[in-house]
Protein backbone atom coordinates (compact mmCIF):
# COMPACT_ATOMS: atom_id res chain seq x y z
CA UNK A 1 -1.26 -4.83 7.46
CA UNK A 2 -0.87 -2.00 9.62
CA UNK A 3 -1.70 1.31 8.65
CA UNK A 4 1.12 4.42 9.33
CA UNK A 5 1.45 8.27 9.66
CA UNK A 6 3.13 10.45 6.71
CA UNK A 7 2.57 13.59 5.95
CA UNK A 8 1.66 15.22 2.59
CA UNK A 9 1.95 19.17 1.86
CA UNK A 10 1.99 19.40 5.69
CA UNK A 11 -1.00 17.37 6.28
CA UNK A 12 -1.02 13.66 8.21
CA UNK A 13 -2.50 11.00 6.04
CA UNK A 14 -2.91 7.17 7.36
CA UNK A 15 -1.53 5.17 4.57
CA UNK A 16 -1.13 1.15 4.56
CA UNK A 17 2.64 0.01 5.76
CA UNK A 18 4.58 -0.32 2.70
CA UNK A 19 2.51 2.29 0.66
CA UNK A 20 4.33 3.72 -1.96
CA UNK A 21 4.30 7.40 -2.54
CA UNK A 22 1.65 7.62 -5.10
CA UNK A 23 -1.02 6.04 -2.88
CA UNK A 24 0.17 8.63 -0.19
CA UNK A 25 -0.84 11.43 -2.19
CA UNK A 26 -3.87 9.79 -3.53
CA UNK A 27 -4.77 9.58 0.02
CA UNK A 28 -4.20 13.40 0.83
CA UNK A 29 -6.20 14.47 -2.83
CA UNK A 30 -7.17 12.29 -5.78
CA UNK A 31 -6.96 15.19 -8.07
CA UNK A 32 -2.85 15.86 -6.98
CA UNK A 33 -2.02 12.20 -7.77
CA UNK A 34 -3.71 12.11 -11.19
CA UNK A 35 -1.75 15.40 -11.67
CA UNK A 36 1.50 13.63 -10.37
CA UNK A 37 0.89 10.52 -12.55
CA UNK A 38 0.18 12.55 -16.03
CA UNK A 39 3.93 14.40 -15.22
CA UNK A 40 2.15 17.81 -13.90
CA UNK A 41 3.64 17.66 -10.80
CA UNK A 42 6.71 16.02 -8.37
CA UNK A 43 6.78 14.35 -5.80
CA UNK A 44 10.10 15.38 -3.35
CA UNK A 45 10.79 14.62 0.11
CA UNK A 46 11.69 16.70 2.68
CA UNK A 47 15.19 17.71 1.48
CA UNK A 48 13.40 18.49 -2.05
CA UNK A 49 14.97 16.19 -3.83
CA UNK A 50 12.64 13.99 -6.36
CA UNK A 51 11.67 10.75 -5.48
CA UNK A 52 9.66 8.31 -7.54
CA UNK A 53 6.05 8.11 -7.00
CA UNK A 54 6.93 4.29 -6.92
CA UNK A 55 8.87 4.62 -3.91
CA UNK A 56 7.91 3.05 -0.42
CA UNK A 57 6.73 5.45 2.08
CA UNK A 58 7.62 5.28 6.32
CA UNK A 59 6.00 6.26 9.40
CA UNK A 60 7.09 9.88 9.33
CA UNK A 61 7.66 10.33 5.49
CA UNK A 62 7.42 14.06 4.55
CA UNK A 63 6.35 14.72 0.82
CA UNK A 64 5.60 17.44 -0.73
CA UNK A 65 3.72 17.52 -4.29
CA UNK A 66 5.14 20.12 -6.48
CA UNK A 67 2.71 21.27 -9.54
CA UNK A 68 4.81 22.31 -12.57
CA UNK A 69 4.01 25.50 -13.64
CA UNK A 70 4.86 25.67 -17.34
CA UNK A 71 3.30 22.55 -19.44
CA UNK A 72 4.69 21.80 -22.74
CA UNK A 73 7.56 20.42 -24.39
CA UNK A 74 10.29 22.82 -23.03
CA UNK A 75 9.10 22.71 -19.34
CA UNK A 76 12.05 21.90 -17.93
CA UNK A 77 14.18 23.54 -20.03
């Protein structure tokens, strides 16, 4: 499988064709995914809008990993 170019928080990563987002930003920093997979942070594309961390990634993906700043129950509220 080839590999491909995205970039995370600005930064170029090499991810395997067909990656999905959450390997992307495992790639870029281990630390930011497990963040991303506990719910402390978002994943969202270049637009900002959300995507799922399940998603498939292209050459030329742009994500950007958002870390929540309030934790807790009414974090989004």
């Amino acid at each position: 499988m080839s590999g491909v170019t995205v970039f995370v928080n600005e930064r170029p990563v090499s991810v395997a064709a067909g990656s999905a987002v959450s390997a992307a930003v495992a790639a870029f920093d281990a630390g930011l995914a497990d963040r991303v997979a506990a719910g402390e942070a978002r994943v969202t594309d270049a637009r900002g809008i959300e995507i799922p961390a399940d998603e498939r990634v292209r050459a030329g993906s742009i994500l950007r990993v958002v870390v929540r700043a309030r934790q807790g129950v009414d974090a989004d509220a």
